[in-house]
Protein backbone atom coordinates (compact mmCIF):
# COMPACT_ATOMS: atom_id res chain seq x y z
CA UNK A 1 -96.48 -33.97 62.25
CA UNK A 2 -93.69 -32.27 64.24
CA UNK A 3 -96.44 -29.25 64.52
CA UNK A 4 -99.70 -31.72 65.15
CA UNK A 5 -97.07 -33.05 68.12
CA UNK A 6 -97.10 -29.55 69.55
CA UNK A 7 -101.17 -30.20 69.88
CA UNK A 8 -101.37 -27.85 66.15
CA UNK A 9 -105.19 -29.15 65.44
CA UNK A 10 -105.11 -26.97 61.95
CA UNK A 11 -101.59 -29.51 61.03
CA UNK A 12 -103.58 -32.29 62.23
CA UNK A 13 -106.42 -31.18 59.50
CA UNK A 14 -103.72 -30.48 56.75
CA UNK A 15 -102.64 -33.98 57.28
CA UNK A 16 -105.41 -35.47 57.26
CA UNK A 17 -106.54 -34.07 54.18
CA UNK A 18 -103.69 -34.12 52.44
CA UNK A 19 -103.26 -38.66 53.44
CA UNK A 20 -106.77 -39.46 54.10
CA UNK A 21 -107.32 -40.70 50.30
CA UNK A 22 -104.31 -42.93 50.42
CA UNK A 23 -104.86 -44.90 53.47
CA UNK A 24 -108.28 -45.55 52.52
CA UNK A 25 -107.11 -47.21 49.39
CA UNK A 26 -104.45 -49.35 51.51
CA UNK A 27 -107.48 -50.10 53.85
CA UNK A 28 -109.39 -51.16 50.64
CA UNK A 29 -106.67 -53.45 49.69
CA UNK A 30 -106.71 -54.89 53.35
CA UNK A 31 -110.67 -55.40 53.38
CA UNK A 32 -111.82 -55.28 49.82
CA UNK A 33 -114.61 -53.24 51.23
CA UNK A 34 -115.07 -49.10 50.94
CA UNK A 35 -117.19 -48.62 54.07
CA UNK A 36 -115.15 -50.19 56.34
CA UNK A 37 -112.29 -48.84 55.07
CA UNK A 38 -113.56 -45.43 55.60
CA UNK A 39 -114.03 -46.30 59.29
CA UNK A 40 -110.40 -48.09 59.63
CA UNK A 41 -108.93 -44.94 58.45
CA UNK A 42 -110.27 -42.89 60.58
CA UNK A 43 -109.26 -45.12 63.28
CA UNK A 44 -105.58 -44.87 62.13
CA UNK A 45 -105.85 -40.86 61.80
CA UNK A 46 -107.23 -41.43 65.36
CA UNK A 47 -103.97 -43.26 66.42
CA UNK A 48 -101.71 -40.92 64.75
CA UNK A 49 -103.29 -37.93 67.05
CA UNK A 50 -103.11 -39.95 70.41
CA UNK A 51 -99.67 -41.19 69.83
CA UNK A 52 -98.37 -37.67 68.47
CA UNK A 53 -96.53 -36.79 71.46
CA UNK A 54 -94.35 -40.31 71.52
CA UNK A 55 -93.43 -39.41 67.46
CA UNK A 56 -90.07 -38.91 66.52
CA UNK A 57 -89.09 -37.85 62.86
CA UNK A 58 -86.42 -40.42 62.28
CA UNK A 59 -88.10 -41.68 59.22
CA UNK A 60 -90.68 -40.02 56.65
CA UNK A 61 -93.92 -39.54 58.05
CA UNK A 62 -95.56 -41.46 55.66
CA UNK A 63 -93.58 -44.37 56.42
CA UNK A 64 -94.84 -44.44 59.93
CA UNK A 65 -98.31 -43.38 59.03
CA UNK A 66 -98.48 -46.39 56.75
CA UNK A 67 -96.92 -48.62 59.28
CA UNK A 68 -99.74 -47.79 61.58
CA UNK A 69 -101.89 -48.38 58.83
CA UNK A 70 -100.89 -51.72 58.45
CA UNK A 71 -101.37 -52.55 61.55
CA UNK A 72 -105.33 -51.72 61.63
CA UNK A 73 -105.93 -53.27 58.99
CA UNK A 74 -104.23 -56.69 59.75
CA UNK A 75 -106.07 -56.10 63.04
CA UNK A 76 -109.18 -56.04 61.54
CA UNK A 77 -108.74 -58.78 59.20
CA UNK A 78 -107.96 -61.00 61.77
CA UNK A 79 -111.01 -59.78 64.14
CA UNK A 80 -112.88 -60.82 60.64
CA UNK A 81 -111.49 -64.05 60.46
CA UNK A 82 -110.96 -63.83 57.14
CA UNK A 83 -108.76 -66.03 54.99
CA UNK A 84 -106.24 -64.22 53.17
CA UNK A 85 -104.33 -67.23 50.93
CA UNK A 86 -104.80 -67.11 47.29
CA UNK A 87 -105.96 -70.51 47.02
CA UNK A 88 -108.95 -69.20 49.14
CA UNK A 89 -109.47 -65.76 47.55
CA UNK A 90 -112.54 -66.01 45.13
CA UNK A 91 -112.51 -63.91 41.71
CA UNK A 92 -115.38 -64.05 39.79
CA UNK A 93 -115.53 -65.61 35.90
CA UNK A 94 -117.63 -64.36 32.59
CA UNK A 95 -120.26 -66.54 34.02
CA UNK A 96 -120.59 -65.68 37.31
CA UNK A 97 -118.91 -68.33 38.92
CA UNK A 98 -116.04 -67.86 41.47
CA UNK A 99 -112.59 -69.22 40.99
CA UNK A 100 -109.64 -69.39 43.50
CA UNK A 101 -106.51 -68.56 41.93
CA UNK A 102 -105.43 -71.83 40.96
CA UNK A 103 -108.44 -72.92 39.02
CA UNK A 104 -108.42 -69.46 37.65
CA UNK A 105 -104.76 -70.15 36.14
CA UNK A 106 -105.73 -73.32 35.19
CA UNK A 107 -109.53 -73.12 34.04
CA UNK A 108 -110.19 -74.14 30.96
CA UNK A 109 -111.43 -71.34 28.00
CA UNK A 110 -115.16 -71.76 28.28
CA UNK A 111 -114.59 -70.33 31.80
CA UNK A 112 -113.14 -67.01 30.29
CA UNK A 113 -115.42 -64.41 28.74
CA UNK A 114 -115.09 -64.47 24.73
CA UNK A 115 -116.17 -61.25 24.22
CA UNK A 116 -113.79 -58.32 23.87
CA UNK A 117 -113.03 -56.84 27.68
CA UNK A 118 -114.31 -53.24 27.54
CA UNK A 119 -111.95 -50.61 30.08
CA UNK A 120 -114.36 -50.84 32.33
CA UNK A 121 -114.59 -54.38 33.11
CA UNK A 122 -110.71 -54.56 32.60
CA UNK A 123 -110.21 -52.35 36.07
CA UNK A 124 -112.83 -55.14 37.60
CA UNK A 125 -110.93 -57.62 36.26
CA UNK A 126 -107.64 -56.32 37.15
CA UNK A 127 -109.38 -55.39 40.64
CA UNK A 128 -110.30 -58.68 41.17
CA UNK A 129 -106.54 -60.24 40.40
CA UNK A 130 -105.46 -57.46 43.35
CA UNK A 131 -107.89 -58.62 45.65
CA UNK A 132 -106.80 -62.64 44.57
CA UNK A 133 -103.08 -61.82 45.61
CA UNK A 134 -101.93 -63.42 49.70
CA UNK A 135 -101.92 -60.47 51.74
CA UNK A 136 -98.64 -59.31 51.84
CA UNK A 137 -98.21 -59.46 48.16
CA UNK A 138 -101.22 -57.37 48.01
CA UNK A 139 -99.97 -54.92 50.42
CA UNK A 140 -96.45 -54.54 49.05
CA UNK A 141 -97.94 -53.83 45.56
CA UNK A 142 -100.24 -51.08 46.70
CA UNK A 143 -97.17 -49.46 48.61
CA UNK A 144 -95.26 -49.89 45.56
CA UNK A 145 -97.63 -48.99 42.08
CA UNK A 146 -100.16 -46.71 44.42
CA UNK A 147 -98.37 -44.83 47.21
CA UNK A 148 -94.67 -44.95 45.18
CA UNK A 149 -92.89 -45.86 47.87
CA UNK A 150 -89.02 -47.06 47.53
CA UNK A 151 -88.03 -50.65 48.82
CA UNK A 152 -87.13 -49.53 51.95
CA UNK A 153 -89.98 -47.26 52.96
CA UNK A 154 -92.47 -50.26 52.37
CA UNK A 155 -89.94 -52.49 53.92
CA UNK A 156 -90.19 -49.82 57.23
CA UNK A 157 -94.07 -49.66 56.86
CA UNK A 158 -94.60 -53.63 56.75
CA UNK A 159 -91.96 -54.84 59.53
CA UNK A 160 -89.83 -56.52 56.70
CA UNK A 161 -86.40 -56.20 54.82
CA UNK A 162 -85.83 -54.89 51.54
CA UNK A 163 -84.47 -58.49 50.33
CA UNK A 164 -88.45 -59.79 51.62
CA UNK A 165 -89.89 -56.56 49.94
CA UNK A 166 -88.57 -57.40 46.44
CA UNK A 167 -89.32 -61.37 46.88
CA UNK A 168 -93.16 -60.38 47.52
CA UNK A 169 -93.53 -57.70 45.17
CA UNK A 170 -91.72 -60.26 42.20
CA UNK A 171 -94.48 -63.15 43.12
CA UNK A 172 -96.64 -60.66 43.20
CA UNK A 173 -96.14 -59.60 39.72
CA UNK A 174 -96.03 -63.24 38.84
CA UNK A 175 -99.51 -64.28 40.22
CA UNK A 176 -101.06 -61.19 38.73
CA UNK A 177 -99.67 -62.41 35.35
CA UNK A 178 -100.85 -65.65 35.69
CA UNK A 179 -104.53 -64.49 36.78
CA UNK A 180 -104.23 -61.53 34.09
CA UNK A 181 -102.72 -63.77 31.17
CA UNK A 182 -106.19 -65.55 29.96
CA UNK A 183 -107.54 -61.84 28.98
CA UNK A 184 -104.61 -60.64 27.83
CA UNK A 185 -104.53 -63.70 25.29
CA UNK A 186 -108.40 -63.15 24.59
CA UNK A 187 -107.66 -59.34 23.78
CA UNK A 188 -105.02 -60.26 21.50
CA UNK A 189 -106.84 -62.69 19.44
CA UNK A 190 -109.75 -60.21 19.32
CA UNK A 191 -107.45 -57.65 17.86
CA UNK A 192 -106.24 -59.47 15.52
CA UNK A 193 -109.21 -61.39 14.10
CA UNK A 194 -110.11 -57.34 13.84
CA UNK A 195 -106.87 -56.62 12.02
CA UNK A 196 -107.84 -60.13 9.67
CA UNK A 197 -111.27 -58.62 9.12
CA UNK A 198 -109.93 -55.06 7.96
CA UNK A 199 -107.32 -56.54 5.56
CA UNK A 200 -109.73 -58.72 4.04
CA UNK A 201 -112.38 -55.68 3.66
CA UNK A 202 -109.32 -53.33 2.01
CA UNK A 203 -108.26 -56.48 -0.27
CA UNK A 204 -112.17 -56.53 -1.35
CA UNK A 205 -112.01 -52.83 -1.95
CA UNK A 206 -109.07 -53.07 -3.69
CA UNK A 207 -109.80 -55.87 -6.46
């Protein structure tokens, strides 16, 4: 950065390549949408280059670059009006229908799919639980399991203190659990009713 500074457009490239991927996935998390996150990073990659001569390397550059980052995207959330509480945010059951995170925790088994999860539909499924998280939560955790940033560097990035860092990313943790807990239980009972099965079978084989 210290080189893209000194108007170095090949160190603007190398950064750029070597950072695009990750803040489009943080612009994902913001939007929940791959298109427009492809044209929010660019706008943050175009904020980096016009504010390159005001940078000082006082903190890692990712730190700063994500802090940036942030900032689009909560821009363009709010130009979206769109609500960002769990309560609000809508993930989708085995039959189509759309729960908010509270009648997701507390909806009754008919309203969970019966059938085994395959991997696939367990990264929708544990997509959708992201994307059901309030905002910040959702942000911190990205920083956190995605980027592996410390406490402090996502505490830098967001405009928050460690202490507020750790509070969001425990609830965060804790909501996913709760939205996450109805297929974990589902998976279980399907592997062991498999487990029953095969024990019976070897019993049969052996008398």
């Amino acid at each position: 950065m210290l080189r893209v500074r000194d108007d170095d457009a090949s160190a603007y490239e190398e950064l750029i390549n070597k950072y695009q991927g990750s803040v489009i996935r943080l612009m994902q998390s913001w939007t929940n949408d791959r298109d427009l996150a492809e044209d929010l990073a660019q706008d943050v990659f175009l904020r980096v280059f016009r504010s390159r001569k005001s940078y000082q390397a006082t903190a890692k550059f990712a730190t700063w670059l994500f802090h940036i980052a942030n900032n689009v995207g909560s821009n363009a959330v709010r130009d979206r009006s769109r609500r960002h509480e769990a309560q609000g945010m809508m993930v989708q059951d085995g039959s189509g229908n759309y729960l908010g995170m509270d009648q997701l925790a507390a909806a009754p088994s008919g309203a969970i799919p019966t059938r085994q999860i395959e991997r696939s539909e367990r990264a929708r499924m544990v997509q959708n639980a992201v994307h059901a998280l309030q905002e910040r939560q959702r942000i911190a955790l990205v920083l956190s399991k995605f980027e592996g940033m410390s406490y402090q560097e996502i505490a830098d990035s967001m405009g928050m203190t460690v202490k507020a860092v750790k509070s969001l990313l425990s609830r965060a943790r804790v909501n996913l659990r709760i939205l996450l807990q109805p297929y974990m239980d589902e998976g279980s009972r399907s592997s062991g009713e498999s487990s029953d099965l095969s024990g019976r079978e070897q019993e049969e084989e052996d008398r």
